[in-house]
N, C-alpha and C. Protein backbone atom coordinates (compact mmCIF):
# COMPACT_ATOMS: atom_id res chain seq x y z
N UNK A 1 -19.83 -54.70 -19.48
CA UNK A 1 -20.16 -53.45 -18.82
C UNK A 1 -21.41 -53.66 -17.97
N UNK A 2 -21.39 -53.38 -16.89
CA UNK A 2 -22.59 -53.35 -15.67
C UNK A 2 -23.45 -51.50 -15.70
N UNK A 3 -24.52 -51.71 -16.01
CA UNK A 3 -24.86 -50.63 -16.11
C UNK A 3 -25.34 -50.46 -14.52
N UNK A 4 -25.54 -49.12 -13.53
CA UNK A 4 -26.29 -49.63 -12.24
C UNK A 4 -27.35 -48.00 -12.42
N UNK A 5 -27.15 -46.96 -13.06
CA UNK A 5 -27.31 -45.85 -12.84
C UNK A 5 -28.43 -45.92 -11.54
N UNK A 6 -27.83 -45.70 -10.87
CA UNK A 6 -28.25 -45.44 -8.86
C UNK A 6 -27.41 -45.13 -8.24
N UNK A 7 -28.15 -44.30 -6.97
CA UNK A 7 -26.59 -43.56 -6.27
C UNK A 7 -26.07 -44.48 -5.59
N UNK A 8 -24.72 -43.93 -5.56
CA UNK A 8 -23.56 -45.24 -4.59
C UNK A 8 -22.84 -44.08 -3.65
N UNK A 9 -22.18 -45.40 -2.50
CA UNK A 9 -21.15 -44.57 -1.55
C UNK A 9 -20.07 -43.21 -2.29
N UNK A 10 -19.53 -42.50 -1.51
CA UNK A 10 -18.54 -41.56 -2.05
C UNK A 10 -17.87 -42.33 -2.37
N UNK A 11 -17.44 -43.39 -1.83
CA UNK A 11 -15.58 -43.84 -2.08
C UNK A 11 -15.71 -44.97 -3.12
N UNK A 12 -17.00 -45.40 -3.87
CA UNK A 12 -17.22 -46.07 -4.94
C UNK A 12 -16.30 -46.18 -6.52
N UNK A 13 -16.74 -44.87 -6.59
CA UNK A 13 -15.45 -44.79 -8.05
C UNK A 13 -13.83 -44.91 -7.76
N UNK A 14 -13.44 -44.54 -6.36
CA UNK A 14 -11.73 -45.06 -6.35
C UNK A 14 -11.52 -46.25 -6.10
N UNK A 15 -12.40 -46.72 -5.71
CA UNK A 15 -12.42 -48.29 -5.40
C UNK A 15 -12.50 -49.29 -6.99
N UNK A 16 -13.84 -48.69 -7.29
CA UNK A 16 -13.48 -49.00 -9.05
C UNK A 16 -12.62 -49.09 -9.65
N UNK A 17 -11.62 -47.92 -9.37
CA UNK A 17 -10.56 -47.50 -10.35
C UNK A 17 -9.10 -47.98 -9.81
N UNK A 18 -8.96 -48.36 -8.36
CA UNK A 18 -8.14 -48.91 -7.65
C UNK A 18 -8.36 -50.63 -7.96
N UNK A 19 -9.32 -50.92 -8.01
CA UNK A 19 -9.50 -52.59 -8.80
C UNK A 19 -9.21 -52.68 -9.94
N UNK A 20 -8.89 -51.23 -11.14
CA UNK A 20 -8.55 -51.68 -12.58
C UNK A 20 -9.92 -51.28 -13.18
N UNK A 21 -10.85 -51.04 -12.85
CA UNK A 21 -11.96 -50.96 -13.58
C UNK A 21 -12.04 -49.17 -13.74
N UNK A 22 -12.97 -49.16 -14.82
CA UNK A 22 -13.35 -47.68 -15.10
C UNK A 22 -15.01 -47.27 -14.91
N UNK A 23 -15.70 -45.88 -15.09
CA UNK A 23 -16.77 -46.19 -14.38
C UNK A 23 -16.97 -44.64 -15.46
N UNK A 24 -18.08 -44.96 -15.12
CA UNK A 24 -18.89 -43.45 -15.76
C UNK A 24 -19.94 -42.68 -14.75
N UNK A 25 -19.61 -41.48 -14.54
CA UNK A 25 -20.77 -41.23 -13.04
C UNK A 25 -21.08 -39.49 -13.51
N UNK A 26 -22.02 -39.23 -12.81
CA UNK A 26 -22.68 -37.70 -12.99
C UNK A 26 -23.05 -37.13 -11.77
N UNK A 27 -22.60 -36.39 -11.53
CA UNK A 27 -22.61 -35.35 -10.09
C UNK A 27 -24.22 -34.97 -9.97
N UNK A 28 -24.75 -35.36 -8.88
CA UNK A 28 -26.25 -34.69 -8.73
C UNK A 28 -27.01 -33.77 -8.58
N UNK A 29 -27.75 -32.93 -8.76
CA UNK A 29 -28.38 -31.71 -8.61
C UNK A 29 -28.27 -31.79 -6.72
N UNK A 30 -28.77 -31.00 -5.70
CA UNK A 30 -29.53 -31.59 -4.84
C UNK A 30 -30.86 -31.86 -4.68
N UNK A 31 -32.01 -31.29 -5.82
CA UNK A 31 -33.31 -31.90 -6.24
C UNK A 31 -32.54 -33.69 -6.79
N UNK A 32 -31.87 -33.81 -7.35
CA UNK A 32 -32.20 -35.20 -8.23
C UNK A 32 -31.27 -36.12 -7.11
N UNK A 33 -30.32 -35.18 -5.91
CA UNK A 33 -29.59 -36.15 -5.11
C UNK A 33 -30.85 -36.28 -4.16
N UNK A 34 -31.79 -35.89 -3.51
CA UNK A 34 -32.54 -36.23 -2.52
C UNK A 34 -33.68 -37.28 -3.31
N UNK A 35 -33.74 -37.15 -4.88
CA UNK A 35 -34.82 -38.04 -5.26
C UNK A 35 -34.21 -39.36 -5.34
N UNK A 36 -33.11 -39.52 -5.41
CA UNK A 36 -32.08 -40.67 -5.53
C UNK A 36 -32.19 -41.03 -4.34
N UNK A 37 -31.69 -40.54 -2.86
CA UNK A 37 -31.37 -40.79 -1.58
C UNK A 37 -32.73 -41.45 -1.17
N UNK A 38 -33.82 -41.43 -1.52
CA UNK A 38 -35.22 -41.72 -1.05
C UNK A 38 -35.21 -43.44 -2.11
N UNK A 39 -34.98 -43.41 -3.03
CA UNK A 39 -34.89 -44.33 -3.95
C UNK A 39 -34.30 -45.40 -3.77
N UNK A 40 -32.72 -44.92 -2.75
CA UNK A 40 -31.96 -45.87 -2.42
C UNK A 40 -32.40 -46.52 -0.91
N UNK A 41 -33.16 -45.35 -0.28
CA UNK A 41 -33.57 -46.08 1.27
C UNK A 41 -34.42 -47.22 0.57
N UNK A 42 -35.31 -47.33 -0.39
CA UNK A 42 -36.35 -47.63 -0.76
C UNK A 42 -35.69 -49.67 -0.91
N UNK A 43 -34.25 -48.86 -1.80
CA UNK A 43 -33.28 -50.40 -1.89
C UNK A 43 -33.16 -51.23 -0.94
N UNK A 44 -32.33 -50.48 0.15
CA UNK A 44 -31.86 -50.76 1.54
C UNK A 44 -32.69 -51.18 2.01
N UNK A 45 -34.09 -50.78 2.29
CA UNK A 45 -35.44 -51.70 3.23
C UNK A 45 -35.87 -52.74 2.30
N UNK A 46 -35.61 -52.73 1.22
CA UNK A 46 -35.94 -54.03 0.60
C UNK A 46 -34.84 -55.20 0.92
N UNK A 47 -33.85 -54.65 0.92
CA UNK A 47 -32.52 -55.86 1.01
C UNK A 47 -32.34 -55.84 2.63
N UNK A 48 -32.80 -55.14 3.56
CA UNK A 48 -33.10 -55.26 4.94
C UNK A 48 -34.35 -56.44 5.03
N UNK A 49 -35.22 -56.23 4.34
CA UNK A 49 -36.54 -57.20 4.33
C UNK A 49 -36.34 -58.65 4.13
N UNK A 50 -34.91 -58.87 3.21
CA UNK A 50 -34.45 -60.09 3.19
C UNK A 50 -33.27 -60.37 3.56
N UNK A 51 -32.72 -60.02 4.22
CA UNK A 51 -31.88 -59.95 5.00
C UNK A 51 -32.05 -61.74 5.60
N UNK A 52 -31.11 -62.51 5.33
CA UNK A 52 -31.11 -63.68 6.28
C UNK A 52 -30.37 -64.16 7.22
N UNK A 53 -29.57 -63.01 7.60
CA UNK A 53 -28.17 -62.98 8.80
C UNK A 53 -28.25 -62.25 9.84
N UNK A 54 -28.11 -62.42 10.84
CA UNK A 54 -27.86 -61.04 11.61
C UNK A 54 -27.39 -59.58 11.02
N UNK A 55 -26.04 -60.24 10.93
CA UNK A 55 -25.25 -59.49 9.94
C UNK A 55 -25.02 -58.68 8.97
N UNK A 56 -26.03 -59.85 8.04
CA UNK A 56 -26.62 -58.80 6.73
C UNK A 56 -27.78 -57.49 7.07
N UNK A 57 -28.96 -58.29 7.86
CA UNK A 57 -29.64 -57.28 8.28
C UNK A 57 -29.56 -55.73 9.09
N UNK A 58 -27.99 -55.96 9.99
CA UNK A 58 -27.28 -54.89 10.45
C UNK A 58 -26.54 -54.22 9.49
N UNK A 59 -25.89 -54.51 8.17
CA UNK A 59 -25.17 -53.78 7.23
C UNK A 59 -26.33 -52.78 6.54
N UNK A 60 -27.69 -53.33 6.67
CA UNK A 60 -28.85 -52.58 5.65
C UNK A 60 -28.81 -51.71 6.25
N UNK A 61 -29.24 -51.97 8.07
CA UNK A 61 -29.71 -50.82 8.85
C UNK A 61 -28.10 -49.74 8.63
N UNK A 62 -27.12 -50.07 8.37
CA UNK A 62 -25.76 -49.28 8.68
C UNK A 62 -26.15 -48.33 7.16
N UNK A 63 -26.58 -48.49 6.28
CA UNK A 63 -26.97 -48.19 5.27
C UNK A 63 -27.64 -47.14 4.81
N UNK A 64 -28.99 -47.43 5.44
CA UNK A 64 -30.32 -46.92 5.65
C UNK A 64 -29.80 -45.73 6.88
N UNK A 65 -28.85 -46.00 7.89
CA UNK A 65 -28.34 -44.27 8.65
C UNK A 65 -27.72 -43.63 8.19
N UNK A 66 -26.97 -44.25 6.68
CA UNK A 66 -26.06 -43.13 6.24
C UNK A 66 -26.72 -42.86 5.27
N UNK A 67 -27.39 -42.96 5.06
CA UNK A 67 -28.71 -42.77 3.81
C UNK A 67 -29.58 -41.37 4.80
N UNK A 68 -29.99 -41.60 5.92
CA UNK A 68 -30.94 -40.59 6.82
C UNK A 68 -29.61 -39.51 7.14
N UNK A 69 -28.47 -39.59 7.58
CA UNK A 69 -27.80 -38.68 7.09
C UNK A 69 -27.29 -37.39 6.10
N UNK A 70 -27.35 -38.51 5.14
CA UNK A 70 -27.15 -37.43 3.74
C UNK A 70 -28.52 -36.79 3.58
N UNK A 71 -29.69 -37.42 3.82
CA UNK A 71 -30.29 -36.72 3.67
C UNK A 71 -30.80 -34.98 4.38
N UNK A 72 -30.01 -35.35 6.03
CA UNK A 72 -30.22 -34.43 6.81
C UNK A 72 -29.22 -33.51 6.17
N UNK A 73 -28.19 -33.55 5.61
CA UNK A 73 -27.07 -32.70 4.92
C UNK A 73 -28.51 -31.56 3.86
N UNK A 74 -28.46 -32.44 2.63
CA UNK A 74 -29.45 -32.01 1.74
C UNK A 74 -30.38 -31.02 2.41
N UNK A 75 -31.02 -30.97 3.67
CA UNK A 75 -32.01 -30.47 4.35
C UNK A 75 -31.56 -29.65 5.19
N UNK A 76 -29.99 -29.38 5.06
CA UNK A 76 -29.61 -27.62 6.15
C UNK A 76 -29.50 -28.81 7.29
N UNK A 77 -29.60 -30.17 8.27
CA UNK A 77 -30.03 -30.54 9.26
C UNK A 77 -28.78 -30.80 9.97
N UNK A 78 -28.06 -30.41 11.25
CA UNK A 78 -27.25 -31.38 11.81
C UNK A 78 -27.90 -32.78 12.20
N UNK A 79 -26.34 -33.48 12.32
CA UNK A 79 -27.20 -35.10 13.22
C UNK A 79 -27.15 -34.28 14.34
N UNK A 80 -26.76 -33.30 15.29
CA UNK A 80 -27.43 -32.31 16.62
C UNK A 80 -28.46 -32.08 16.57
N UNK A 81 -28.78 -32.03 15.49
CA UNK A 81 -30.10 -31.05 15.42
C UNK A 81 -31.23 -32.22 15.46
N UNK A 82 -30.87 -33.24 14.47
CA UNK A 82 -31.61 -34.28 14.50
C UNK A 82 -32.07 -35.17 15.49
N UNK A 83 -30.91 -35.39 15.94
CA UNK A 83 -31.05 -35.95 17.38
C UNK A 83 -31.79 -35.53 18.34
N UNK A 84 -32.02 -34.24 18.77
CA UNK A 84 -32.56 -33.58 19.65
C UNK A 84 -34.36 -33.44 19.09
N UNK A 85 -34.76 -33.93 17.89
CA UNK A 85 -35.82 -33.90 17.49
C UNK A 85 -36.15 -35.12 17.81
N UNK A 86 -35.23 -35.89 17.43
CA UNK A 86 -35.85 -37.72 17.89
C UNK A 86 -35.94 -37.88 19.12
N UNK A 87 -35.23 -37.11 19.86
CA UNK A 87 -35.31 -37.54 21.19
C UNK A 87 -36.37 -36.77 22.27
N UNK A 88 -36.67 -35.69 21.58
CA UNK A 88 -38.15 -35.02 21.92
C UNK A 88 -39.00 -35.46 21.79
N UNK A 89 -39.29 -36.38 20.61
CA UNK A 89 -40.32 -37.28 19.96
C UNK A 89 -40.39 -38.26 21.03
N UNK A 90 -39.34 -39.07 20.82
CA UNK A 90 -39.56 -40.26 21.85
C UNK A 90 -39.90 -39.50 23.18
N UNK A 91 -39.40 -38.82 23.55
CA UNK A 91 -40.20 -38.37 25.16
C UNK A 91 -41.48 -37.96 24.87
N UNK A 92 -42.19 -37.26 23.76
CA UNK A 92 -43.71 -37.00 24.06
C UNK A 92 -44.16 -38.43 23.65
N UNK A 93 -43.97 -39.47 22.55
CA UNK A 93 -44.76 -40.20 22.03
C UNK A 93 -44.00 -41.75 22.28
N UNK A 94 -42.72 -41.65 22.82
CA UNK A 94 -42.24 -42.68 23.15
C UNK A 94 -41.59 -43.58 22.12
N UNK A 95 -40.48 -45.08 22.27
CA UNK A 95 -40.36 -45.19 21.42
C UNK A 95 -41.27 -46.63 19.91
N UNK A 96 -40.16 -47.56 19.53
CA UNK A 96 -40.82 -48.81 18.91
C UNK A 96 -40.70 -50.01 19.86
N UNK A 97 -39.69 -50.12 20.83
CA UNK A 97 -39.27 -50.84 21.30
C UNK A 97 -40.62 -51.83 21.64
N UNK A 98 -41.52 -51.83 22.01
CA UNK A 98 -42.41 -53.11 22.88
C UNK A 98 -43.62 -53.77 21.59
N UNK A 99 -43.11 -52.73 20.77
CA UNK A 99 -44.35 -53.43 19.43
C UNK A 99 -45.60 -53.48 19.74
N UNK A 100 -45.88 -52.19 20.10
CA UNK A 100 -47.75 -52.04 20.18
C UNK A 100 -47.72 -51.90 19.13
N UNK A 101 -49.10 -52.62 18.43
CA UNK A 101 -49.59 -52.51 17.22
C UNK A 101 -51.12 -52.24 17.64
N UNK A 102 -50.89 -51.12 17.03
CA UNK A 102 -52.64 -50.42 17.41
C UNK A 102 -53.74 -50.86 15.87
N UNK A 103 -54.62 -51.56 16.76
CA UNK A 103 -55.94 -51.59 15.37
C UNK A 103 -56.88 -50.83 15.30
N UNK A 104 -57.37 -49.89 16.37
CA UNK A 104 -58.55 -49.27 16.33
C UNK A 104 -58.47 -47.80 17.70
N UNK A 105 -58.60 -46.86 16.89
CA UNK A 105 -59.35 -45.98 18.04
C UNK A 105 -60.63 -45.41 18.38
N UNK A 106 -61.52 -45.50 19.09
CA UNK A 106 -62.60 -44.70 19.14
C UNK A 106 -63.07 -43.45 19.54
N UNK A 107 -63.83 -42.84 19.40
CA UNK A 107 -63.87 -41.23 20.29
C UNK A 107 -65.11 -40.73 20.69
């Protein structure tokens, strides 16, 4: 028996149960599903951090958006809605793309 208690994809347990295996799972509050969803990005940037493929490192990031998803669910948010916030952002503050790394401001 593999114990994992952490959240997994929806289609996890038919897949389980379509391989022959059986599984034990508990439906989440949405307090204990958003403390989970933060827990699991937490996974995903770690296994993004070692990531040694292209490949692999693109499955984390595929991960880590359906992870910022559910969470926008949890939060009332469309991805419309979301989108239009990121993309406001990037027009006042711009985006990551050129890798300024700022060390110091003065005033």
């Amino acid at each position: 028996m593999l114990i994992l208690n952490k959240l997994v994809r929806d289609k996890i347990p038919s897949i389980v149960t379509k391989e022959g295996g059986s599984y034990s799972l508990k439906l989440l509050s949405p307090l204990e599903h958003q403390h989970e969803i933060t827990n699991k990005m937490y996974e995903e940037l770690d296994e993004y951090n070692d990531a040694e493929t292209k490949e692999a490192a693109i499955e984390e990031l595929a991960d880590m958006v359906e992870l910022i998803y559910a969470a926008l669910k949890l939060h009332d948010v469309s991805a419309e809605e979301f989108e239009a916030i990121r993309l406001e952002k990037r027009k006042l503050k711009g985006g990551f793309e050129k890798g300024i790394f700022l060390n110091s401001i003065s005033k």
